[in-house]
Protein backbone atom coordinates (compact mmCIF):
# COMPACT_ATOMS: atom_id res chain seq x y z
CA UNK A 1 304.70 7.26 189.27
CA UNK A 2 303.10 10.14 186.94
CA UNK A 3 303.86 13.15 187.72
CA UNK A 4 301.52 15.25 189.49
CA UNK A 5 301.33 17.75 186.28
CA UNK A 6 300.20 15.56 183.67
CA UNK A 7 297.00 14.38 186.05
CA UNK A 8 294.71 16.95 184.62
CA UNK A 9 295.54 16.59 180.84
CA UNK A 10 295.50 12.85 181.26
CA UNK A 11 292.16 13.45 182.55
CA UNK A 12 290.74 15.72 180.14
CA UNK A 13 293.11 13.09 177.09
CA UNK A 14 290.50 10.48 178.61
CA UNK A 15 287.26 12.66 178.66
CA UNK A 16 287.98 13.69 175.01
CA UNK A 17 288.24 10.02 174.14
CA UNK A 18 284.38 9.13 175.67
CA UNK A 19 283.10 12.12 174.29
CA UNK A 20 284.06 10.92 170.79
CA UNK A 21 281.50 8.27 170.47
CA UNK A 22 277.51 8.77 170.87
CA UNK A 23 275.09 5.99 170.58
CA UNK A 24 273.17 8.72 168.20
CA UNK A 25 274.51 11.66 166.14
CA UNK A 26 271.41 14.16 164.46
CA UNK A 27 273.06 16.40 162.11
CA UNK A 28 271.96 18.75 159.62
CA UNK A 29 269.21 20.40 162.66
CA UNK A 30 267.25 23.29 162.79
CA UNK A 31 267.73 23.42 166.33
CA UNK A 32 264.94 25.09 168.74
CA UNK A 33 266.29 24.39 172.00
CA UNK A 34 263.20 25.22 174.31
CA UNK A 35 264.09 28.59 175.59
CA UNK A 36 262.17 30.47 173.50
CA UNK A 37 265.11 31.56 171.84
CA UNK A 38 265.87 31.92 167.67
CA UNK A 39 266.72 28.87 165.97
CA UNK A 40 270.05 27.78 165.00
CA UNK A 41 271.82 25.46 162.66
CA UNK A 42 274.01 22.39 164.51
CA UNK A 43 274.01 18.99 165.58
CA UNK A 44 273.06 17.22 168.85
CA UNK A 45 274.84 14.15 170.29
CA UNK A 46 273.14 11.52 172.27
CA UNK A 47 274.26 8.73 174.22
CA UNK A 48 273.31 6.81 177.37
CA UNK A 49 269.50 8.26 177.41
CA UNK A 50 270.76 11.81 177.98
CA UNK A 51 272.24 14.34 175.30
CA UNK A 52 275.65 14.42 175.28
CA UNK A 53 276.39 17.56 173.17
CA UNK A 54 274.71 20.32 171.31
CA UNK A 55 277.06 22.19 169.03
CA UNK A 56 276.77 24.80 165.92
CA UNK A 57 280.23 23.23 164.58
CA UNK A 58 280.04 19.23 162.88
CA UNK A 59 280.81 17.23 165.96
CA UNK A 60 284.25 15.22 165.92
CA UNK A 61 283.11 12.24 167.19
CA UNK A 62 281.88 8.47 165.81
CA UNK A 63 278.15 7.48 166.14
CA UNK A 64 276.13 3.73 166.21
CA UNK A 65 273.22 5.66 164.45
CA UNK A 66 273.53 9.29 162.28
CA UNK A 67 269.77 11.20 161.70
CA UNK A 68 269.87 13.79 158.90
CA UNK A 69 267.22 15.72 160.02
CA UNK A 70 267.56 17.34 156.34
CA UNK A 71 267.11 20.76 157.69
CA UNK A 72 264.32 20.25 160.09
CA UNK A 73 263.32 21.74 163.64
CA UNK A 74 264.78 19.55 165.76
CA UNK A 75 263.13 20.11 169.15
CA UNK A 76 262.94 18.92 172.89
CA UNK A 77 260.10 16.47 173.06
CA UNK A 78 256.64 18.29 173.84
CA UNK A 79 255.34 17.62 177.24
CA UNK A 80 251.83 17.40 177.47
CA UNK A 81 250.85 18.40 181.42
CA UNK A 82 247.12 17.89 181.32
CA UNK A 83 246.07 14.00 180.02
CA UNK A 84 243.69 11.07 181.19
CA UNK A 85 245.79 8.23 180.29
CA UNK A 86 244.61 6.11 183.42
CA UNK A 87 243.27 3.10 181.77
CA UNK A 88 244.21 3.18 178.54
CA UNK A 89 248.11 3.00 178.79
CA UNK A 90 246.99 -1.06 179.70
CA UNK A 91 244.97 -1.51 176.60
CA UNK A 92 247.47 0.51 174.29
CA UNK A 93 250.93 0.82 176.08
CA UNK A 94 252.76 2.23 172.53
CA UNK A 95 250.99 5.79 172.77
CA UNK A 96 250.80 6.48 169.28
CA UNK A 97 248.16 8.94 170.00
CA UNK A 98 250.90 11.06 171.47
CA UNK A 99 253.97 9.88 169.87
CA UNK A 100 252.83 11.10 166.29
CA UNK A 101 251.58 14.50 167.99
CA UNK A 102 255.36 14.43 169.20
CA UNK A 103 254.62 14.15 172.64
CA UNK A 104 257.22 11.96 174.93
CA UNK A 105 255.67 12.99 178.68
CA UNK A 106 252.67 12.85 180.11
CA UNK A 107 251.45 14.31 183.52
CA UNK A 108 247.91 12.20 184.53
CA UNK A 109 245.65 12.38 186.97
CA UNK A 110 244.06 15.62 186.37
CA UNK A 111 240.34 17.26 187.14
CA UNK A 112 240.51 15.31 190.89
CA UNK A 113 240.94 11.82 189.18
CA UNK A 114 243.61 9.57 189.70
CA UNK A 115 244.79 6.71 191.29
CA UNK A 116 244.93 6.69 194.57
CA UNK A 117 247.40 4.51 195.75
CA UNK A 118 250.17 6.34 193.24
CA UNK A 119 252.93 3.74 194.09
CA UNK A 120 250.96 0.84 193.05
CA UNK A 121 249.99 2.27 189.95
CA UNK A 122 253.73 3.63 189.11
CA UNK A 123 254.79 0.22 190.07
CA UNK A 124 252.54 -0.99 187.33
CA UNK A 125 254.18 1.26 184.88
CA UNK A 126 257.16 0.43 185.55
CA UNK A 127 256.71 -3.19 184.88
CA UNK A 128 254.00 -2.25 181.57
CA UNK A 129 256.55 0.24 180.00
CA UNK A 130 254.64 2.30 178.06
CA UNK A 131 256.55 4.59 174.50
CA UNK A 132 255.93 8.04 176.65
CA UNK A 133 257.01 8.94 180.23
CA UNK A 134 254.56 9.25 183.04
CA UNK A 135 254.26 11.31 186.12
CA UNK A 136 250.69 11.79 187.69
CA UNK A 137 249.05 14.42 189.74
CA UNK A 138 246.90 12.78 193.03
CA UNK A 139 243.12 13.14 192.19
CA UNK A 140 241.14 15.47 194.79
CA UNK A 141 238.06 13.28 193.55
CA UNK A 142 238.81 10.25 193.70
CA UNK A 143 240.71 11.11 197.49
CA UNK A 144 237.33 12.29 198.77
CA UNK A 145 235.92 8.96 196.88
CA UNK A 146 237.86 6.51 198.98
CA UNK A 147 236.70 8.75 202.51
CA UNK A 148 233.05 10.06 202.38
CA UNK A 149 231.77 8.05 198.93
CA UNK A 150 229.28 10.86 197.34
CA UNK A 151 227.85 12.30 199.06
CA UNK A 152 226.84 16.07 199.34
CA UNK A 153 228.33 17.35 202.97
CA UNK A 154 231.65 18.74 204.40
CA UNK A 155 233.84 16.14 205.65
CA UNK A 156 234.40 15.64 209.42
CA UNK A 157 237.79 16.46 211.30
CA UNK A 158 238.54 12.87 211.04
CA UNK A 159 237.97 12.97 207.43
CA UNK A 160 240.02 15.54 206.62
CA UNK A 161 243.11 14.23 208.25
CA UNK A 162 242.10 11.00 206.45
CA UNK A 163 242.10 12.59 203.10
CA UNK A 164 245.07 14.38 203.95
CA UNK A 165 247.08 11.55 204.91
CA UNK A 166 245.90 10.21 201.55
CA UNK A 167 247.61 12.81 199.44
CA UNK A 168 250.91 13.14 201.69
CA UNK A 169 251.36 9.39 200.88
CA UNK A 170 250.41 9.95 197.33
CA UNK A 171 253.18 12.88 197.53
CA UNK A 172 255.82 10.72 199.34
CA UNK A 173 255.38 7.95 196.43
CA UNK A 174 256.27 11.04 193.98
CA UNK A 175 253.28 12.70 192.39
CA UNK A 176 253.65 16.17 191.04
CA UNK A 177 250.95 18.01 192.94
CA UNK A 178 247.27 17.53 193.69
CA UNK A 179 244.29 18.20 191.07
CA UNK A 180 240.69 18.66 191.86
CA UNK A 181 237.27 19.01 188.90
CA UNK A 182 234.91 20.84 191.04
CA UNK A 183 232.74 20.07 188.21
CA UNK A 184 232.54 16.53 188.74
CA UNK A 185 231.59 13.99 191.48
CA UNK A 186 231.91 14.71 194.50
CA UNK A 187 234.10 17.64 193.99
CA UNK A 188 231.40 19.85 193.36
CA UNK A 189 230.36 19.71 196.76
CA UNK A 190 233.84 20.07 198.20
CA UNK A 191 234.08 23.58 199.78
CA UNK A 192 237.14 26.05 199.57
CA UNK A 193 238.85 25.36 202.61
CA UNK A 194 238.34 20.97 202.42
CA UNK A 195 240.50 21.68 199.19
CA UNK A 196 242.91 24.24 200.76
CA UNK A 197 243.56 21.75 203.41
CA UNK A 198 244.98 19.16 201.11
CA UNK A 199 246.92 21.85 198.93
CA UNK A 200 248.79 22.52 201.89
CA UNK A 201 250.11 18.93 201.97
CA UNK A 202 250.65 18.94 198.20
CA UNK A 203 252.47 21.97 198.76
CA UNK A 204 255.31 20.99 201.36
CA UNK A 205 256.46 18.73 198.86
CA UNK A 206 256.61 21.07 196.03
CA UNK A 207 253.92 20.11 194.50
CA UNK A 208 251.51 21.91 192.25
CA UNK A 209 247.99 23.02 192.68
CA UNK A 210 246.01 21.84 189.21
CA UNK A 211 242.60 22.86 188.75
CA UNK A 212 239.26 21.80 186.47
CA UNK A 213 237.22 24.96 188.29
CA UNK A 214 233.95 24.95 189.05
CA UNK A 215 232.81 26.76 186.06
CA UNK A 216 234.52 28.26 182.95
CA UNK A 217 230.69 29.88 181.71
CA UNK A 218 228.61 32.61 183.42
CA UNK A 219 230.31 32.37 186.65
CA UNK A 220 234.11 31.73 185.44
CA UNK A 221 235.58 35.01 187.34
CA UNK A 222 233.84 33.59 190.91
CA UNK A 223 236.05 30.04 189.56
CA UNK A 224 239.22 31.88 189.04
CA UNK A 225 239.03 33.53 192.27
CA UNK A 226 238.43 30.23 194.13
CA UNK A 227 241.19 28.97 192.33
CA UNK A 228 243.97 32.26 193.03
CA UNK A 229 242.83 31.95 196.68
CA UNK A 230 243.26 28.51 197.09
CA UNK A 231 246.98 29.14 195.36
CA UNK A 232 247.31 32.19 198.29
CA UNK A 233 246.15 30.32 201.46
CA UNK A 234 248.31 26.98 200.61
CA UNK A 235 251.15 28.68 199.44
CA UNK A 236 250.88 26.42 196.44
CA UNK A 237 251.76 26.82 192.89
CA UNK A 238 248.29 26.99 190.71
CA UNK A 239 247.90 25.53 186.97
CA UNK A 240 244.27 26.45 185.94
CA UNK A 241 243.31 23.47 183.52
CA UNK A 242 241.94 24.01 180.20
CA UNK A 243 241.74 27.81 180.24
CA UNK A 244 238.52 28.61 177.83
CA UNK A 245 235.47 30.92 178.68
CA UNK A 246 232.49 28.41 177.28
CA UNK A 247 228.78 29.72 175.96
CA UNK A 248 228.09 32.08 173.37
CA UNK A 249 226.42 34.90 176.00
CA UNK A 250 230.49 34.97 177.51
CA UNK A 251 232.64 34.86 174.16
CA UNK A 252 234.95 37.88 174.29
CA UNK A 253 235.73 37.47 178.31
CA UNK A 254 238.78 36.09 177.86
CA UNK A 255 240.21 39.56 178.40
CA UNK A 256 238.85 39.52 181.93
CA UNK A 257 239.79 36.72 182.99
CA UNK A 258 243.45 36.97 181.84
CA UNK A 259 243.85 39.80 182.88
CA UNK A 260 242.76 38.13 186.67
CA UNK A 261 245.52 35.91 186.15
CA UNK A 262 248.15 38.63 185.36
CA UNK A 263 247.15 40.62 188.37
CA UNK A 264 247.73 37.34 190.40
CA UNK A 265 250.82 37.46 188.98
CA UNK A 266 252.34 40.69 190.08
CA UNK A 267 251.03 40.19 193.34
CA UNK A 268 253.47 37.14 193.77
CA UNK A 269 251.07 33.67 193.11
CA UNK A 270 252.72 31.84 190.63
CA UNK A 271 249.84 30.91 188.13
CA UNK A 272 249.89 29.76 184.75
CA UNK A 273 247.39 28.10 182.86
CA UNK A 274 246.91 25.13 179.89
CA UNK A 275 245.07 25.45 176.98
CA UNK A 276 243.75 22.87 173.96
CA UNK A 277 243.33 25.05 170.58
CA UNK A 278 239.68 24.00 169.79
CA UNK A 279 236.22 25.59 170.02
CA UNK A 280 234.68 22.24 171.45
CA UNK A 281 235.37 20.65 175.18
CA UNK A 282 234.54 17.48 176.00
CA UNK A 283 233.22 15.83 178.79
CA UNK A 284 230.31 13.17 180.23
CA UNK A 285 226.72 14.21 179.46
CA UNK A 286 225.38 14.09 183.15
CA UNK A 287 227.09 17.23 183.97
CA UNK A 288 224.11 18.65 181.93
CA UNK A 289 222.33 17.85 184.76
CA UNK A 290 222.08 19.93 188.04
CA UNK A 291 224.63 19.47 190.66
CA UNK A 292 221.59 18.53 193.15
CA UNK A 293 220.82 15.81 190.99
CA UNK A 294 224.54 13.98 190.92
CA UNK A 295 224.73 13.37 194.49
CA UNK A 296 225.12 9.85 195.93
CA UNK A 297 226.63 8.61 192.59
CA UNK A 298 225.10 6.41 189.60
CA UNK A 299 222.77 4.84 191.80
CA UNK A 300 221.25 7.93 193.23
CA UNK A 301 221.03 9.58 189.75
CA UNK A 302 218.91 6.95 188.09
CA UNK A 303 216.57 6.98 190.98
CA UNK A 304 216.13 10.25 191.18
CA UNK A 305 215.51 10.47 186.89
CA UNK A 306 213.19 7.56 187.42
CA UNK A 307 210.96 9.78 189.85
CA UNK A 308 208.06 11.37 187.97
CA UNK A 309 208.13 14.58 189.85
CA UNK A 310 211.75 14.89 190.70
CA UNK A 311 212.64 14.42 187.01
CA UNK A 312 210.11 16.88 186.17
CA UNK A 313 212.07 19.73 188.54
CA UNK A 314 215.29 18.43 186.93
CA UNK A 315 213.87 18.88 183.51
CA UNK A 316 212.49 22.65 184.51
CA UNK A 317 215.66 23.72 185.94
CA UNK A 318 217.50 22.70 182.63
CA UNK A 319 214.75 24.33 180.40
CA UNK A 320 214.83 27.04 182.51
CA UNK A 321 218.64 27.43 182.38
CA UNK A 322 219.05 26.84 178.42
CA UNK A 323 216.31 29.14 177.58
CA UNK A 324 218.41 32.02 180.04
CA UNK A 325 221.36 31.17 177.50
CA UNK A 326 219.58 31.97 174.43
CA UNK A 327 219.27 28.35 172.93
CA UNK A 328 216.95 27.21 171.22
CA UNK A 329 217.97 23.68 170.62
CA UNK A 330 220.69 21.60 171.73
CA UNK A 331 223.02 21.00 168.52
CA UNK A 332 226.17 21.82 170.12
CA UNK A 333 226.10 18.93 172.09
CA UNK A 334 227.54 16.03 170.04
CA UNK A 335 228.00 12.42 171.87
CA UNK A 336 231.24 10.83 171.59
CA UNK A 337 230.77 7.66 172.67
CA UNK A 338 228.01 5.83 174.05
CA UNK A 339 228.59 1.90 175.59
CA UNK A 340 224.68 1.21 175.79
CA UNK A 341 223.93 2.71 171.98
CA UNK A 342 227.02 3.09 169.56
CA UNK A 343 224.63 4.34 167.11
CA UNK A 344 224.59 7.88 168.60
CA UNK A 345 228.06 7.90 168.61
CA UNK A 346 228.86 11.51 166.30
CA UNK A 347 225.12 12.54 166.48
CA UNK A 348 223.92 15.41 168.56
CA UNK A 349 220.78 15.94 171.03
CA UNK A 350 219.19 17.29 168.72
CA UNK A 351 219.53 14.99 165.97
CA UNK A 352 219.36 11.90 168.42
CA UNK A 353 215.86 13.48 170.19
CA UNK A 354 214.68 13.71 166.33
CA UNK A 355 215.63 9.66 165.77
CA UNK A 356 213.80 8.53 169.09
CA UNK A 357 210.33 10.29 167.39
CA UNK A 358 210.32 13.56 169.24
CA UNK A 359 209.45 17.21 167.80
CA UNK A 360 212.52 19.30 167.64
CA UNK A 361 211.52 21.80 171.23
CA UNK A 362 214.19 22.60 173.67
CA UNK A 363 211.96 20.99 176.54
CA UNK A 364 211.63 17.62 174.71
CA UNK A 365 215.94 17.91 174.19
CA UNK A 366 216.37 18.14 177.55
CA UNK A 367 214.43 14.92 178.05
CA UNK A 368 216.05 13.39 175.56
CA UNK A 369 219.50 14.04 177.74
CA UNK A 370 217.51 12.80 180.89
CA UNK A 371 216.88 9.54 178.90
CA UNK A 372 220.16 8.55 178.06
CA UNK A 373 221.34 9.35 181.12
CA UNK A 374 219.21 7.14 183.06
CA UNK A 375 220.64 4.27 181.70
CA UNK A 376 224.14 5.48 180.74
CA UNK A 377 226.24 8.39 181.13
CA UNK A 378 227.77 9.42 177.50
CA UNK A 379 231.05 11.12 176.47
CA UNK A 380 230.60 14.48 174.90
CA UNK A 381 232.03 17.23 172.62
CA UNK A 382 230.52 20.22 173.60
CA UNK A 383 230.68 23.03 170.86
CA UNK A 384 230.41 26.46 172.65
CA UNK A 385 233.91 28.75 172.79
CA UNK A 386 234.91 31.36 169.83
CA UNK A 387 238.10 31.18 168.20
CA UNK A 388 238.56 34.60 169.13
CA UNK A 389 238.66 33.78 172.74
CA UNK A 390 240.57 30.89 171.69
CA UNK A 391 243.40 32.86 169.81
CA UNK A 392 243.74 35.96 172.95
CA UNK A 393 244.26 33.05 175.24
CA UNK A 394 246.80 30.99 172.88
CA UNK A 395 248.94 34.60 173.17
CA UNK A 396 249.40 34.46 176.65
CA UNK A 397 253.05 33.56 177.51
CA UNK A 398 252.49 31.30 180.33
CA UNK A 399 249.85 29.34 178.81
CA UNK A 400 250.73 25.91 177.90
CA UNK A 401 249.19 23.67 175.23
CA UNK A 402 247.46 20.54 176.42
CA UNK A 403 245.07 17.54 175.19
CA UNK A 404 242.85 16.69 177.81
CA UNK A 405 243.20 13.46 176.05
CA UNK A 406 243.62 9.92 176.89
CA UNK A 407 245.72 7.22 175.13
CA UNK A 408 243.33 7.19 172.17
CA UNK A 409 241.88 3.50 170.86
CA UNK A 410 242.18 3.91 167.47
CA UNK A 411 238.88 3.66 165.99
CA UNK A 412 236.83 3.40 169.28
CA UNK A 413 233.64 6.33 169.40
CA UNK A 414 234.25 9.71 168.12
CA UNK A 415 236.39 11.11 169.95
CA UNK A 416 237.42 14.67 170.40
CA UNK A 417 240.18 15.11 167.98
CA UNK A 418 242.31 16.61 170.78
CA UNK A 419 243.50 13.57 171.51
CA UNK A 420 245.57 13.39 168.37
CA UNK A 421 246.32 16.78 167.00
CA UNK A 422 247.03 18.99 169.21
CA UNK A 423 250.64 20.21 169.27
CA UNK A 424 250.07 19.88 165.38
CA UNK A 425 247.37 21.62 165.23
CA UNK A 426 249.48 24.95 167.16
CA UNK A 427 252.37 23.71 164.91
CA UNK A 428 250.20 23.85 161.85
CA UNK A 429 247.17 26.46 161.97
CA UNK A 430 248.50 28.64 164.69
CA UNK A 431 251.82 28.83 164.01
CA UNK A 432 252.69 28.52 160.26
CA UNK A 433 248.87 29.28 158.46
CA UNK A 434 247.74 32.18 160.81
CA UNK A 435 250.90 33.39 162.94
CA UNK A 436 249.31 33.63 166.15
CA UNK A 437 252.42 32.50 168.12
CA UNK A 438 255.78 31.96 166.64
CA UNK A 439 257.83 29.04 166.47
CA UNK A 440 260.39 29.26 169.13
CA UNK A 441 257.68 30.69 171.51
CA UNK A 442 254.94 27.66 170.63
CA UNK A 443 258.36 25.17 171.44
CA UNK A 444 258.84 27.00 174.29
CA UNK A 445 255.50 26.45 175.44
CA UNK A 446 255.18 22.72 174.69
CA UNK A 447 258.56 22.15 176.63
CA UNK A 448 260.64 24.16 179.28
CA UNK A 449 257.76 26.15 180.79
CA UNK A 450 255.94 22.50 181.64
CA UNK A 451 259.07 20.84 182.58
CA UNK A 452 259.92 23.70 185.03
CA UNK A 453 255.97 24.31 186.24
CA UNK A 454 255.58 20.49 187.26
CA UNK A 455 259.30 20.27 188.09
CA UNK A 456 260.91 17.55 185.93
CA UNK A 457 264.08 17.75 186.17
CA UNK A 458 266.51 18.08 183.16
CA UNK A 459 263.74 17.73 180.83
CA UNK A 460 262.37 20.51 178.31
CA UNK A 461 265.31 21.68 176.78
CA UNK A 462 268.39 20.21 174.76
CA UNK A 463 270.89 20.77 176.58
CA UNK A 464 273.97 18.50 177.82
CA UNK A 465 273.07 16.18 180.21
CA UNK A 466 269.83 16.40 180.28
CA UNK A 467 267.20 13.44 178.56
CA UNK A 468 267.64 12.95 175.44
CA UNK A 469 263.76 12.94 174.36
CA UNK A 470 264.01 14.70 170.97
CA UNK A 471 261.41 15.50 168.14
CA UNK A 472 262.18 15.91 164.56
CA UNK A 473 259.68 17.59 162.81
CA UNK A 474 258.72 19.58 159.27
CA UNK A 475 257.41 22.91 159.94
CA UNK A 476 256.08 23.57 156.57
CA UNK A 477 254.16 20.19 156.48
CA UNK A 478 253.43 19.49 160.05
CA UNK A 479 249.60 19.16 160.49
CA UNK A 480 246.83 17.82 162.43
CA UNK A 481 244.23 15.46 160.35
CA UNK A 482 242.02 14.31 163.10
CA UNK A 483 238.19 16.12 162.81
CA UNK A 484 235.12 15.94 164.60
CA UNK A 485 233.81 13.83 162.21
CA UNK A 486 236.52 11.56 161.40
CA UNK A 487 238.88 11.68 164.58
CA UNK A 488 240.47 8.86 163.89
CA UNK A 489 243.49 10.01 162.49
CA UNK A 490 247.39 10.35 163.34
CA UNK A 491 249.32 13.87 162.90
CA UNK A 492 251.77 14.08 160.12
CA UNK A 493 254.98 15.95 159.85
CA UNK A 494 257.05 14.27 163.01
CA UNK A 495 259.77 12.20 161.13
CA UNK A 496 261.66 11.19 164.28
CA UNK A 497 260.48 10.87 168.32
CA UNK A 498 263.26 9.62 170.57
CA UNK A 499 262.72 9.15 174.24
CA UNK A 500 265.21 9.16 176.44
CA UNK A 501 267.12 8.54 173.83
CA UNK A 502 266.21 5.39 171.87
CA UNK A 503 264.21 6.14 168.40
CA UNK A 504 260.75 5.64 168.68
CA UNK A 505 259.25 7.17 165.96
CA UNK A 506 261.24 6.42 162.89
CA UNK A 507 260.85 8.25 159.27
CA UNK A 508 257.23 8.80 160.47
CA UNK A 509 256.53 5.09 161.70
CA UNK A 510 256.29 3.75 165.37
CA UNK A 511 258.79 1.43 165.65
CA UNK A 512 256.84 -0.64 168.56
CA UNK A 513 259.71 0.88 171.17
CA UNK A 514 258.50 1.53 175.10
CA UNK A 515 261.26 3.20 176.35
CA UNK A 516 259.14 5.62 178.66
CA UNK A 517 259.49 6.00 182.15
CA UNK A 518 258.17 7.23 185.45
CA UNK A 519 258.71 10.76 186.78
CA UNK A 520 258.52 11.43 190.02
CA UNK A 521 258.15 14.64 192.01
CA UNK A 522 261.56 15.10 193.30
CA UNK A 523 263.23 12.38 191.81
């Protein structure tokens, strides 16, 4: 029998011996752990999907694989809490859209659209795998959708507890909080206490309260304040979506309306907002048209554009309402992709109203937009914020950087180049060419303040025993290639993406590896 002394060395004798092997060993890192704090020289060891040591000494231990990161940041992988992957993680499973931007998590189901039945679709990713990890917000949207179809009234009693019961079962099945787009169908006719109702259910779970407000232009403060108050009443973390103040007549507001988010602040509502570092959104043309005019859905839309004098108010009330902003034509709106006419694809209203034999007047524009979408409804980059605005809101510290991107078909439309560039576009521009944010802080921002906001658990930092999803990047060439023009076109500068902790990006090459996983609320 040993004796009852030599039980704890024995112990720790044994320990030392696992610890001396790792599946991977990086070495030679310019660590930036994802507090924020300075960089340091060391090495991190990995094994089992989770990082098994972090140290500023050479690590005594034997490893299957050694990465020389030569130098480079080595980082925890970015988490990117605002995407639209719903769809396209089917058609293109390997993410490289994300994995060369460096991302390795996803949250989904933003601006009130998601699945609705969460556990099915998890289930599905699950058995797809997919190269990035997934966890999804419950759509406010697509909730109301599946209850009242829509239309343009409040729900009943009974239709509330039905929508209700829809996101508590959407929350038991593990999703990270609800999301509404009060800009889209039928949000936009959702009034503040439907959503409050279902922000309380998000909000027993621990969920968070996600928001694409009602309007980031001319009436952006009366947004924000729907937003804060929903946070207030449900008791609900809030995450205001793609923070941006759009139209020329508001550029320079972004001091306002930060500062409405720092007063929340003090006063005890945890906000914090997401931000992609462009001028340009991007979203379907028929939100061009009046809210009036979107109820009842597709069907209901067309009708109502194929009715002489109907079309002729909708037409007046855009006129009316462009001519009020100062524009004279309608350039800044540039079509992404269009299914029934690929050949206006990168073209603007303008330019498209021009090709179908109109003279270039605001009121013919307009009917231009009111043609195309009677028989489609387009993607769009819009071109209206400053990079002023742009840059004050990028300083914020609890702004995060996100895509508002799907799983990008390479090749497919002209997309907004957000979908491949942005981390390296903060990385590159922001960071190293114009020193709007440092480093450490941008890390910080793409990693630990989203993993603790949406609450995934050991993720966003590099630390010991938490997953190992690791980026390996060049800060001096790291840089975002995709345009407006030519989208089509991966990030360069990430040498090395592991998640949870098999290589997936190797000396800048996807290595066809989906090692992703689902992340639940909780879980």
């Amino acid at each position: 029998m040993l004796k009852r002394s030599l039980l704890p060395a024995l112990l720790l004798a044994a320990f030392s011996v696992k610890a001396q092997t790792a599946d991977i060993l990086i070495k030679n890192a310019r660590i930036i752990d994802g507090t924020g704090n300075n960089w340091y020289y060391g090495e991190i060891a990995v094994k089992d999907g989770r990082i098994l040591q972090t140290s500023r000494m050479p690590l005594n231990l034997t490893a299957t694989r050694t990465i020389d990161a030569g130098g480079k940041v080595v980082a925890p992988g970015f988490i990117d809490v605002h995407t639209h992957i719903e769809g396209d993680e089917m058609k293109v499973p390997t993410a490289e859209s994300f994995i060369f931007d460096g991302v390795t998590t996803v949250i989904t189901g933003n601006c009130g659209s998601s699945n609705v039945d969460l556990g099915k679709y998890f289930y599905q990713l699950d058995s797809l795998k997919v190269s990035i990890n997934v966890g999804s917000l419950i759509g406010h949207n697509d909730v109301r959708r599946a209850v009242m179809g829509s239309t343009d009234r409040l729900p009943s009693a009974a239709e509330q507890q039905q929508m209700e019961a829809l996101v508590d079962k959407a929350m038991q099945d593990g999703a990270v909080g609800l999301s509404t787009g009060l800009i889209y169908l039928p949000g936009l006719y959702a009034k503040t206490p439907e959503v409050v109702g279902l922000a309380k259910v998000a909000a027993r779970y621990g969920g968070v309260y996600a928001t694409h407000m009602r309007n980031e232009g001319d009436a952006v403060e009366a947004a924000i304040n729907e937003a804060l108050t929903i946070g207030r009443e449900a008791q609900i973390p809030v995450e205001i979506s793609h923070f941006k103040i759009g139209g020329k007549q508001n550029w320079g507001r972004s001091n306002v309306t930060l500062a409405m988010v720092e007063k929340a602040r003090k006063e005890g509502l945890e906000v914090t907002i997401d931000q992609y570092p462009y001028t340009a959104s991007s979203t379907s043309l028929r939100t061009m048209l009046p809210d009036w005019a979107l109820s009842g859905g597709t069907d209901s839309i067309v009708y109502r554009l194929k009715d002489p004098a109907i079309r002729k108010r909708i037409a007046s009330e855009m006129t009316a309402t462009y001519k009020r902003r100062g524009l004279k034509h309608l350039d800044y709106a540039v079509v992404a992709y269009f299914k029934q006419d690929t050949t206006y694809n990168g073209k603007n209203i303008a330019e498209i109203n021009k090709l179908r034999g109109r003279k270039s007047t605001l009121a013919n524009e307009v009917q231009t937009i009111l043609d195309i979408s009677e028989i489609g409804n387009a993607g769009m980059v819009f071109h209206g914020m400053s990079e002023e605005d742009v840059k004050y809101i990028m300083q914020y510290p609890y702004n995060m950087f996100a895509s508002d991107a799907s799983i990008r078909e390479f090749g497919v439309g002209v997309p907004h180049p957000r979908g491949y560039g942005t981390n390296a576009r903060v990385l590159g521009k922001y960071v190293r060419e114009e020193k709007v944010i440092r480093l450490e802080e941008a890390v910080r921002r793409m990693t630990s303040l989203p993993a603790q906001k949406f609450r995934l658990p050991q993720r966003g930092l590099l630390l010991p025993g938490y997953a190992a999803d690791i980026v390996v990047f060049d800060p001096e060439t790291v840089k975002d290639l995709s345009t407006f023009t030519a989208p089509h076109q991966y990030s360069t500068g990430f040498q090395y993406v592991l998640v949870n902790g098999i290589i997936t990006l190797e000396n800048g090459k996807h290595n066809g590896t989906r090692n992703g996983t689902v992340l639940k609320l909780n879980n």
